[in-house]
PDB file of N, CA and C in Angstrom:
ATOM      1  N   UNK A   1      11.627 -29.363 -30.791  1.00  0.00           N
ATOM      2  CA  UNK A   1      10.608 -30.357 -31.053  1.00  0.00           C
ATOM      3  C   UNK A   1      10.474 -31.233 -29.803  1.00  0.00           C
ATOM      4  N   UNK A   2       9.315 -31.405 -29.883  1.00  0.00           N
ATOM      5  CA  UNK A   2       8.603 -32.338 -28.585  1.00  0.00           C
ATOM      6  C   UNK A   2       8.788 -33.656 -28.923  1.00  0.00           C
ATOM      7  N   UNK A   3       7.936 -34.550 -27.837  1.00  0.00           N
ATOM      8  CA  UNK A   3       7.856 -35.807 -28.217  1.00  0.00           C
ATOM      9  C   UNK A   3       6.244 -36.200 -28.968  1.00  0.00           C
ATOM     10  N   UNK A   4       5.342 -35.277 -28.796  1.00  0.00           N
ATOM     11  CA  UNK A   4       4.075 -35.125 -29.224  1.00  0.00           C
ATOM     12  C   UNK A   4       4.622 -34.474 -31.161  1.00  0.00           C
ATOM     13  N   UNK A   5       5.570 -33.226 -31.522  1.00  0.00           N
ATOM     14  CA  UNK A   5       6.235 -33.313 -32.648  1.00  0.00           C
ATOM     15  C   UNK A   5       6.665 -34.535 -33.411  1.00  0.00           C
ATOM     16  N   UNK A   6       7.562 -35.394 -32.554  1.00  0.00           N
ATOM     17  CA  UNK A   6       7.960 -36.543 -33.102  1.00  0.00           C
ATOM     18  C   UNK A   6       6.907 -37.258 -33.782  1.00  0.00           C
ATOM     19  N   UNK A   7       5.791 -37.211 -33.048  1.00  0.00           N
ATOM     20  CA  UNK A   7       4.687 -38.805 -33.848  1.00  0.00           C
ATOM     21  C   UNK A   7       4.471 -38.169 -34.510  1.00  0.00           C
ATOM     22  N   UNK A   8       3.667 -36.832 -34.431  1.00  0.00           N
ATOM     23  CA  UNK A   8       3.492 -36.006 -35.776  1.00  0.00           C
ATOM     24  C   UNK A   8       4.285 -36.051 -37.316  1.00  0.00           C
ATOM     25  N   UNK A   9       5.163 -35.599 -37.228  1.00  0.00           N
ATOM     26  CA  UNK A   9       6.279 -35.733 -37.817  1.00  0.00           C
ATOM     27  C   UNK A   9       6.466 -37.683 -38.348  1.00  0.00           C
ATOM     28  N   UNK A  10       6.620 -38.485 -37.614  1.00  0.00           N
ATOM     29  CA  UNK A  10       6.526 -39.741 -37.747  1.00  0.00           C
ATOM     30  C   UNK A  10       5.447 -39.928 -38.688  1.00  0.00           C
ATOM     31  N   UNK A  11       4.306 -39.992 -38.247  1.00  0.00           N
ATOM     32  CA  UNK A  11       2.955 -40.342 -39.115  1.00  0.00           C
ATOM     33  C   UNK A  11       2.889 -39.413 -40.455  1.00  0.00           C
ATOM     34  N   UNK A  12       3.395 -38.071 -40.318  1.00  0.00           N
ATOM     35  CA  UNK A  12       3.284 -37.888 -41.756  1.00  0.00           C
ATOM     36  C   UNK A  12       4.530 -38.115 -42.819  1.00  0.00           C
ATOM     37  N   UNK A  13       5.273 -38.902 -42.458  1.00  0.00           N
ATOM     38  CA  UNK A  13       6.586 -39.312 -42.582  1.00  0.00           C
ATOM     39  C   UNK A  13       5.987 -40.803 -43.950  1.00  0.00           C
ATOM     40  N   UNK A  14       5.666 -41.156 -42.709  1.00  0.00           N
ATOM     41  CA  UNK A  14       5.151 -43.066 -43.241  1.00  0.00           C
ATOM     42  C   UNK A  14       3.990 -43.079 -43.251  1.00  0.00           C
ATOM     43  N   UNK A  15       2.782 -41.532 -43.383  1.00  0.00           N
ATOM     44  CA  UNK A  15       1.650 -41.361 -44.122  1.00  0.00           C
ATOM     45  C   UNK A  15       0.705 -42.789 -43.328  1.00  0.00           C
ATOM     46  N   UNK A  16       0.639 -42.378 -42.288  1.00  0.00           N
ATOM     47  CA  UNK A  16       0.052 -43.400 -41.193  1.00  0.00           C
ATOM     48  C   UNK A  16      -0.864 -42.906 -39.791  1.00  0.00           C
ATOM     49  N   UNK A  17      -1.740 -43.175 -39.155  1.00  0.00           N
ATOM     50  CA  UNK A  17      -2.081 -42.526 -38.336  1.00  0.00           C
ATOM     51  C   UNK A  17      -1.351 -42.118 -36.882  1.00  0.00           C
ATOM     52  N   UNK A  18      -1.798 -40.981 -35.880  1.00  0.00           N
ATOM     53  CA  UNK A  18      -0.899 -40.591 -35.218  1.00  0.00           C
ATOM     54  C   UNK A  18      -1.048 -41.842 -33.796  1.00  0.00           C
ATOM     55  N   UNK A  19      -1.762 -42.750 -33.879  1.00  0.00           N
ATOM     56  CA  UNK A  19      -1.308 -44.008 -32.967  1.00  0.00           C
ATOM     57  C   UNK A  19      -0.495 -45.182 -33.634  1.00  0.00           C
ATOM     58  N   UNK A  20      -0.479 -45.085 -34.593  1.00  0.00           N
ATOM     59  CA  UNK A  20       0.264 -45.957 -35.193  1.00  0.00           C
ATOM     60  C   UNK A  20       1.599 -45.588 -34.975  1.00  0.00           C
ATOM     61  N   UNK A  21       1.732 -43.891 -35.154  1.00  0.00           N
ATOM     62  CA  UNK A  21       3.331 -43.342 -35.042  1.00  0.00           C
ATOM     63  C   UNK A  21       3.148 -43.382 -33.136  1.00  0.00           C
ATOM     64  N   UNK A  22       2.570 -43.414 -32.347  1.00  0.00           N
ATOM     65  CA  UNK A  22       2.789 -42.798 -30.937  1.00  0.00           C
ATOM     66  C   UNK A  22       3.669 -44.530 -31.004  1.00  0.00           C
ATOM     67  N   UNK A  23       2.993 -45.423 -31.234  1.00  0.00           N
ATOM     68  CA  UNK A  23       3.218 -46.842 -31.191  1.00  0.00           C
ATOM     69  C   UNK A  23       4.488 -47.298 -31.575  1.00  0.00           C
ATOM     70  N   UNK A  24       5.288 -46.717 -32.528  1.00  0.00           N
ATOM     71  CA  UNK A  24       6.270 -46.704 -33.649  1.00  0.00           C
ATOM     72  C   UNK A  24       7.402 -46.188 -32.490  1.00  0.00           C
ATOM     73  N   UNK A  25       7.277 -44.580 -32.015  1.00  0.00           N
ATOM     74  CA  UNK A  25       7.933 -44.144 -31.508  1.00  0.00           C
ATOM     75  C   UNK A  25       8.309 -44.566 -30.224  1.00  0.00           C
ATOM     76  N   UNK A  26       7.297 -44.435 -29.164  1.00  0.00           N
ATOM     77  CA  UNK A  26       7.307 -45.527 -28.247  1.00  0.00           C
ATOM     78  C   UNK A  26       8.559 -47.179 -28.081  1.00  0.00           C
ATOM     79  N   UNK A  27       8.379 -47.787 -29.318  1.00  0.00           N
ATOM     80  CA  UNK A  27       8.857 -48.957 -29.169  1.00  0.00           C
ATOM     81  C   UNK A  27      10.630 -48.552 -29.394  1.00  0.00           C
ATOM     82  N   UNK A  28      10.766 -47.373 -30.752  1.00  0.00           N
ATOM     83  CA  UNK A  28      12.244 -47.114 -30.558  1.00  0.00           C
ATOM     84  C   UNK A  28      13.084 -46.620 -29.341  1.00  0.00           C
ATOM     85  N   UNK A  29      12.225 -45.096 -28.449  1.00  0.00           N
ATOM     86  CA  UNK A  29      12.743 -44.983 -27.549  1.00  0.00           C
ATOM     87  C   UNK A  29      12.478 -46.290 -26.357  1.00  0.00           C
ATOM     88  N   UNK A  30      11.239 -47.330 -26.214  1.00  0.00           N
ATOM     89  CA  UNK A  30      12.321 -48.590 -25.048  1.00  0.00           C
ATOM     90  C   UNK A  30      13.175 -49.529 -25.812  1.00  0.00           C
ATOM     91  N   UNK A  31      13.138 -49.037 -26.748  1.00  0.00           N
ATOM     92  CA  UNK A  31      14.552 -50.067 -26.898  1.00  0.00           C
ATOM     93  C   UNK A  31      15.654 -49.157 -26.654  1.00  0.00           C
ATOM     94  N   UNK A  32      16.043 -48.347 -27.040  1.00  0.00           N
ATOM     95  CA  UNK A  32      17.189 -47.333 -26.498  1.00  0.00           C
ATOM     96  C   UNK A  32      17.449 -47.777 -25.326  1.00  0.00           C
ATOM     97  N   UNK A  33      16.013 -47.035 -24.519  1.00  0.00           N
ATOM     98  CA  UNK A  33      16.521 -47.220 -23.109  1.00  0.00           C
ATOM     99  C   UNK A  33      16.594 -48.305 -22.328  1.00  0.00           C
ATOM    100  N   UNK A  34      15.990 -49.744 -23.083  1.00  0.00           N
ATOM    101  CA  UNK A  34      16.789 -51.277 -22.665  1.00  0.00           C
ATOM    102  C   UNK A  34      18.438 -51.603 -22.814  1.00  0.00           C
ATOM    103  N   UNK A  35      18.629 -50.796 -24.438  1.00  0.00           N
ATOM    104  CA  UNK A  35      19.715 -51.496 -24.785  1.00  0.00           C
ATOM    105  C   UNK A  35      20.754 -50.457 -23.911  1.00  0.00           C
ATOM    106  N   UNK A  36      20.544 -49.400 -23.126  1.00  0.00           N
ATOM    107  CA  UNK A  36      21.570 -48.416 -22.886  1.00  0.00           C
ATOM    108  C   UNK A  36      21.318 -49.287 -21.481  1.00  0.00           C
ATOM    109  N   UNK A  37      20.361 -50.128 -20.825  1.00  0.00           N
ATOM    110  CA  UNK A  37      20.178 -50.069 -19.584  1.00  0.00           C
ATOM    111  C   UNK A  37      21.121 -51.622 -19.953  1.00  0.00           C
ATOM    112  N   UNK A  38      21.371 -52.428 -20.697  1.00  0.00           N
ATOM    113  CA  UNK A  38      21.645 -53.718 -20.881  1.00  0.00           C
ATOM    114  C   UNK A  38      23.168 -53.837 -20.994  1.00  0.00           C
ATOM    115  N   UNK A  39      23.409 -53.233 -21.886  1.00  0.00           N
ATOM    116  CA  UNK A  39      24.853 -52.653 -22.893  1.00  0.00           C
ATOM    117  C   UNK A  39      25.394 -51.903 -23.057  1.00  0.00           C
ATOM    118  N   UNK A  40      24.616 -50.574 -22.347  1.00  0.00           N
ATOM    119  CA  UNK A  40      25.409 -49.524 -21.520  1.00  0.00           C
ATOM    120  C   UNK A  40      25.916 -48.650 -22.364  1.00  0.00           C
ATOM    121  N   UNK A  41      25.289 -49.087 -23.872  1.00  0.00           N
ATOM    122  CA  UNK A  41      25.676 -48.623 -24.873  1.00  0.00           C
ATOM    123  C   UNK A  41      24.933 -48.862 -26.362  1.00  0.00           C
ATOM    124  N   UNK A  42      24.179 -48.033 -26.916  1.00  0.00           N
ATOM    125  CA  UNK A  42      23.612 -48.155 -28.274  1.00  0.00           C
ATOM    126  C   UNK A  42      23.974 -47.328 -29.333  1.00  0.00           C
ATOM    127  N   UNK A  43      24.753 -47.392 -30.401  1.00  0.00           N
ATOM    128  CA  UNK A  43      25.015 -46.627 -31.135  1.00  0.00           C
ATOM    129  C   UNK A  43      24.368 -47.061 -32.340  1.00  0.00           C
ATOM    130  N   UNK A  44      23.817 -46.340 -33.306  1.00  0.00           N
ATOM    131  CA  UNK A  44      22.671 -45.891 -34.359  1.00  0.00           C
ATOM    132  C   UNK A  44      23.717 -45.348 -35.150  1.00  0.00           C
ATOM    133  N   UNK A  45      24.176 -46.020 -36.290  1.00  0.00           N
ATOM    134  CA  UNK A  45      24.557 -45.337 -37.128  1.00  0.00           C
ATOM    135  C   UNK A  45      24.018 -44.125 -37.984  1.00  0.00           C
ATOM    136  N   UNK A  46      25.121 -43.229 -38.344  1.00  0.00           N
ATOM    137  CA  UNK A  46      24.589 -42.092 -38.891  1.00  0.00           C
ATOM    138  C   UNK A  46      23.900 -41.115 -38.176  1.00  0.00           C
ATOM    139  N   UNK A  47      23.790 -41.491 -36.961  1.00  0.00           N
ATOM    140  CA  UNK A  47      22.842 -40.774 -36.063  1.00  0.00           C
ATOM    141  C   UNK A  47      23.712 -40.208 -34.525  1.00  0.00           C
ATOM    142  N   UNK A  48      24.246 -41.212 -33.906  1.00  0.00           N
ATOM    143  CA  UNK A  48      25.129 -41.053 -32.912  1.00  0.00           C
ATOM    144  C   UNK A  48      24.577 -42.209 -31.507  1.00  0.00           C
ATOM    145  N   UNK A  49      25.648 -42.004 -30.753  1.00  0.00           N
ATOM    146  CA  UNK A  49      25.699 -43.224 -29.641  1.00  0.00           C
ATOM    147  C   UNK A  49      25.481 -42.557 -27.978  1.00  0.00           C
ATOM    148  N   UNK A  50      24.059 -43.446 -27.638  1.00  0.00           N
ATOM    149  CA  UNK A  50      23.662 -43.484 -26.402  1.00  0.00           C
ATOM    150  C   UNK A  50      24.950 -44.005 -25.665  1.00  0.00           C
ATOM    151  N   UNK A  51      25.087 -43.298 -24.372  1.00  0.00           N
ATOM    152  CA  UNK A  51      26.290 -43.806 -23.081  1.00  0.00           C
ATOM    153  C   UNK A  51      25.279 -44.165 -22.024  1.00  0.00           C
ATOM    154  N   UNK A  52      25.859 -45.525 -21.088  1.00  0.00           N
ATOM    155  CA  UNK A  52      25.271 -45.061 -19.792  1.00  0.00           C
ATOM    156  C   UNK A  52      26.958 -45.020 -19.092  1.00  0.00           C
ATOM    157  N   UNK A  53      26.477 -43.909 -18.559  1.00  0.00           N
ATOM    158  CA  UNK A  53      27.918 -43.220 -17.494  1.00  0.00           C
ATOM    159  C   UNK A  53      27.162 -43.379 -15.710  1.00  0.00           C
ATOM    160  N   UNK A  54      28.737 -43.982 -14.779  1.00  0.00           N
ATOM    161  CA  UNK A  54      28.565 -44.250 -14.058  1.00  0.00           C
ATOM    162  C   UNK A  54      28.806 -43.086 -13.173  1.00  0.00           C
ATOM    163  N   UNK A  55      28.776 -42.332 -12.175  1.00  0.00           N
ATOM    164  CA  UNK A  55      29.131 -41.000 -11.750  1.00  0.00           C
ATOM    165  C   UNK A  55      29.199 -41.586 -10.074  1.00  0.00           C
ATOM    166  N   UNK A  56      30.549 -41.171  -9.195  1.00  0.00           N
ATOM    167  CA  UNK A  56      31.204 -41.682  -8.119  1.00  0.00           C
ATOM    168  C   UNK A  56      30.598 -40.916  -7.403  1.00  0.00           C
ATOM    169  N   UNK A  57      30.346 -41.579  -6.241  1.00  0.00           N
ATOM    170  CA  UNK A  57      30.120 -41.018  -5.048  1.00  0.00           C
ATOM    171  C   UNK A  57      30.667 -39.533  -4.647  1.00  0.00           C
ATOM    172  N   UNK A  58      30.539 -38.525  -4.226  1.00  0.00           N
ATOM    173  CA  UNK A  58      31.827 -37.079  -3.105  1.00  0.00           C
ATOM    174  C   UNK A  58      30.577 -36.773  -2.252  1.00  0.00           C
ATOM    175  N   UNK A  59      31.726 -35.905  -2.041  1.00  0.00           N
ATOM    176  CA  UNK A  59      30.861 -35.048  -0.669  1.00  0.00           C
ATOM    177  C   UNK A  59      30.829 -33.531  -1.465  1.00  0.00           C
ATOM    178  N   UNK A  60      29.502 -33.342  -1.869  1.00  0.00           N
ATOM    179  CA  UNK A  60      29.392 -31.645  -1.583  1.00  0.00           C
ATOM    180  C   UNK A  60      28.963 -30.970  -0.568  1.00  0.00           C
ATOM    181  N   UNK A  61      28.374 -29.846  -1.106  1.00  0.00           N
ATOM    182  CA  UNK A  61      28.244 -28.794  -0.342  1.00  0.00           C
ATOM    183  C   UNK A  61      26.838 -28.208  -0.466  1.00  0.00           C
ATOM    184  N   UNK A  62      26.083 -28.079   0.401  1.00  0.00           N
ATOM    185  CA  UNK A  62      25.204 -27.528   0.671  1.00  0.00           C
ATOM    186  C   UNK A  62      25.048 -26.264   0.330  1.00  0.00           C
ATOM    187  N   UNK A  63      24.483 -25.677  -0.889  1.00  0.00           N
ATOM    188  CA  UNK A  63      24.924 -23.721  -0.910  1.00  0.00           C
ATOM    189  C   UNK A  63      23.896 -22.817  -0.364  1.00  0.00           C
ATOM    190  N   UNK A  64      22.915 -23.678   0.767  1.00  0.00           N
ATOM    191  CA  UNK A  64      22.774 -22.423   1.702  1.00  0.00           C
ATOM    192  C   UNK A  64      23.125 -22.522   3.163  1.00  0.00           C
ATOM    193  N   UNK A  65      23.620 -23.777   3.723  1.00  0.00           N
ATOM    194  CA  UNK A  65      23.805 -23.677   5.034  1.00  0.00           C
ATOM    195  C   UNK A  65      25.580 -24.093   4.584  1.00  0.00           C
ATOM    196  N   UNK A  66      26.103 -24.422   3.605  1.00  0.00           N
ATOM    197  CA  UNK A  66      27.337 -24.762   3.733  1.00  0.00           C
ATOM    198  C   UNK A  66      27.781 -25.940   4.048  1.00  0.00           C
ATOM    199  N   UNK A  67      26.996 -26.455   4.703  1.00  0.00           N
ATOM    200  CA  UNK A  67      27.637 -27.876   5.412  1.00  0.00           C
ATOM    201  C   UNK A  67      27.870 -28.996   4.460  1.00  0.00           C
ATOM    202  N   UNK A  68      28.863 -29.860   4.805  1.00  0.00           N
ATOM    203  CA  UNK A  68      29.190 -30.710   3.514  1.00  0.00           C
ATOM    204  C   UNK A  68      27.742 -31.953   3.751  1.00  0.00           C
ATOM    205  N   UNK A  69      27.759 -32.791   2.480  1.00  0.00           N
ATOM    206  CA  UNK A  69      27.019 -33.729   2.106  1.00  0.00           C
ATOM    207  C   UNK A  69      27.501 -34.749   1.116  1.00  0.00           C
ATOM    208  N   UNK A  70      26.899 -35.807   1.351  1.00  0.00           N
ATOM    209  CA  UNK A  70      27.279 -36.939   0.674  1.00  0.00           C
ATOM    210  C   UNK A  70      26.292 -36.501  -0.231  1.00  0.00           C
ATOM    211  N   UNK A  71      26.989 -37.015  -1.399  1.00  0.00           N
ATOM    212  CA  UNK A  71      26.322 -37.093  -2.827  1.00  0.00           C
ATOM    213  C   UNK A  71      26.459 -39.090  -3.327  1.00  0.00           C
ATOM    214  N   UNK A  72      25.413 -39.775  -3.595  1.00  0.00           N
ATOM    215  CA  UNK A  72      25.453 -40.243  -3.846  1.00  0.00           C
ATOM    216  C   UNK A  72      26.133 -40.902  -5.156  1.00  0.00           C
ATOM    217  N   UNK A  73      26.425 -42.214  -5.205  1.00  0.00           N
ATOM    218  CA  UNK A  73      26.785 -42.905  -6.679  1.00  0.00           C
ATOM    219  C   UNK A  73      25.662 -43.148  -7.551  1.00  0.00           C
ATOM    220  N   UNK A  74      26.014 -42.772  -9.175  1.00  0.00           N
ATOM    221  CA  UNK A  74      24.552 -42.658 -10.231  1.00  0.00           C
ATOM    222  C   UNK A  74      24.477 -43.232 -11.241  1.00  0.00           C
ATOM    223  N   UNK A  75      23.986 -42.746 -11.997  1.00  0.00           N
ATOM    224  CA  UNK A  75      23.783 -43.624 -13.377  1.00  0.00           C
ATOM    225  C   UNK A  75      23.344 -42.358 -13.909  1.00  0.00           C
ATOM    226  N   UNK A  76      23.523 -41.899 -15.021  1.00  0.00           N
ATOM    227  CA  UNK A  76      23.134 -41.258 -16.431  1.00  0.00           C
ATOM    228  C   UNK A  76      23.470 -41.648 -17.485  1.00  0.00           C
ATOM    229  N   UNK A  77      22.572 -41.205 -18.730  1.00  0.00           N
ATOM    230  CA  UNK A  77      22.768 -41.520 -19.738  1.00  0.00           C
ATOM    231  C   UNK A  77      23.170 -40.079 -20.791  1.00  0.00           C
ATOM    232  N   UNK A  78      24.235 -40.100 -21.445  1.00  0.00           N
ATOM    233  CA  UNK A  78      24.701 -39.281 -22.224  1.00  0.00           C
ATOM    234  C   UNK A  78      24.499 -39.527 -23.824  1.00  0.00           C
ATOM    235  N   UNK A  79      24.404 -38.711 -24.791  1.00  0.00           N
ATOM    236  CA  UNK A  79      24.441 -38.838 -26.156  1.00  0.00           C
ATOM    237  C   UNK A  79      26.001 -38.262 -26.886  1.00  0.00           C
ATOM    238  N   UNK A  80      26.438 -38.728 -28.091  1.00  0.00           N
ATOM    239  CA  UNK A  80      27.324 -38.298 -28.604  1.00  0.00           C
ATOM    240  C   UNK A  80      26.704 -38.451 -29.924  1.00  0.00           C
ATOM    241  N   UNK A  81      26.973 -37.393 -30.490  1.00  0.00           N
ATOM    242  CA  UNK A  81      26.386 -37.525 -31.778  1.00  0.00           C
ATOM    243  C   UNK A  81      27.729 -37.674 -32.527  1.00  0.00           C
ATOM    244  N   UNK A  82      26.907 -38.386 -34.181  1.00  0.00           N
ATOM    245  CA  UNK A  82      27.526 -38.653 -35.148  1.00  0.00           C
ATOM    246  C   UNK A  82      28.482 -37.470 -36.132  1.00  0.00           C
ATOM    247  N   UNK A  83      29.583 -37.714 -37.187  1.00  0.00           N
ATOM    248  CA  UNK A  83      30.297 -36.993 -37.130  1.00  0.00           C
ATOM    249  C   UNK A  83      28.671 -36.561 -38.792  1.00  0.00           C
ATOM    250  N   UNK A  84      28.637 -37.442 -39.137  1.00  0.00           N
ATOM    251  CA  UNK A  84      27.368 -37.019 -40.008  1.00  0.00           C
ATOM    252  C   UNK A  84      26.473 -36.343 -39.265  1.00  0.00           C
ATOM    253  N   UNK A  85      25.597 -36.586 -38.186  1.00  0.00           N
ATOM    254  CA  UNK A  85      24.748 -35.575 -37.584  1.00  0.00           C
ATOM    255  C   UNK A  85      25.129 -34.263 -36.988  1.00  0.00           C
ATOM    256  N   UNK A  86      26.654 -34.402 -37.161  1.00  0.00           N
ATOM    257  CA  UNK A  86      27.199 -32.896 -36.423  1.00  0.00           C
ATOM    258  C   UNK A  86      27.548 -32.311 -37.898  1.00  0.00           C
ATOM    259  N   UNK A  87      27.710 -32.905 -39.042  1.00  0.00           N
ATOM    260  CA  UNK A  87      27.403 -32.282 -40.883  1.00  0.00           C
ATOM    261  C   UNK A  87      26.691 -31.471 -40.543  1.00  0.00           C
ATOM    262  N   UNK A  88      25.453 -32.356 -40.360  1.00  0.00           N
ATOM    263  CA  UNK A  88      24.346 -31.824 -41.057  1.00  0.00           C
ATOM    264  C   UNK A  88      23.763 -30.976 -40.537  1.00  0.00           C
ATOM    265  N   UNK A  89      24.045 -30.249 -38.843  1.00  0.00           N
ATOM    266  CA  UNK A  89      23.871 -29.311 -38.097  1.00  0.00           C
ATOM    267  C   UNK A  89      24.676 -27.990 -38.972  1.00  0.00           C
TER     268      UNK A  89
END
């Protein structure tokens, strides 16, 4: 499922139109990605918990000339799901 699925799915959910759900959906995922950018951490019960993970600087490797390279320091965000959403899978 898409994110174009989601409103779909949304609006016929809460029997509403599909801007009302684009609108709906929209506002949950920036809050996610405020509260993961704020708190580094959002967990949703029953559902499972946004991470933001910090990832260190190395040096790789280049895999066609070989030569080493700096890899920068990052930011991602990881999911862990719930022990209920891993049920119900």
């Amino acid at each position: 499922m898409n994110k174009t699925g989601l409103i779909e799915k949304v609006a016929a959910e809460l029997e509403s139109t599909k801007s009302d759900a684009t609108r709906y959906v929209e506002a949950v995922l920036e809050a996610i990605a405020g509260g993961v950018k704020e708190d580094a951490k959002v967990t949703i019960a029953g559902f499972g918990t946004f991470l933001r993970k910090e990832r260190a600087g190395r040096i790789g490797v280049n895999p066609i000339t070989k030569a080493p390279i700096e890899i920068k320091p990052s930011k991602t965000c990881t999911f862990r799901a719930s022990p209920a959403l891993k049920g119900a899978l």
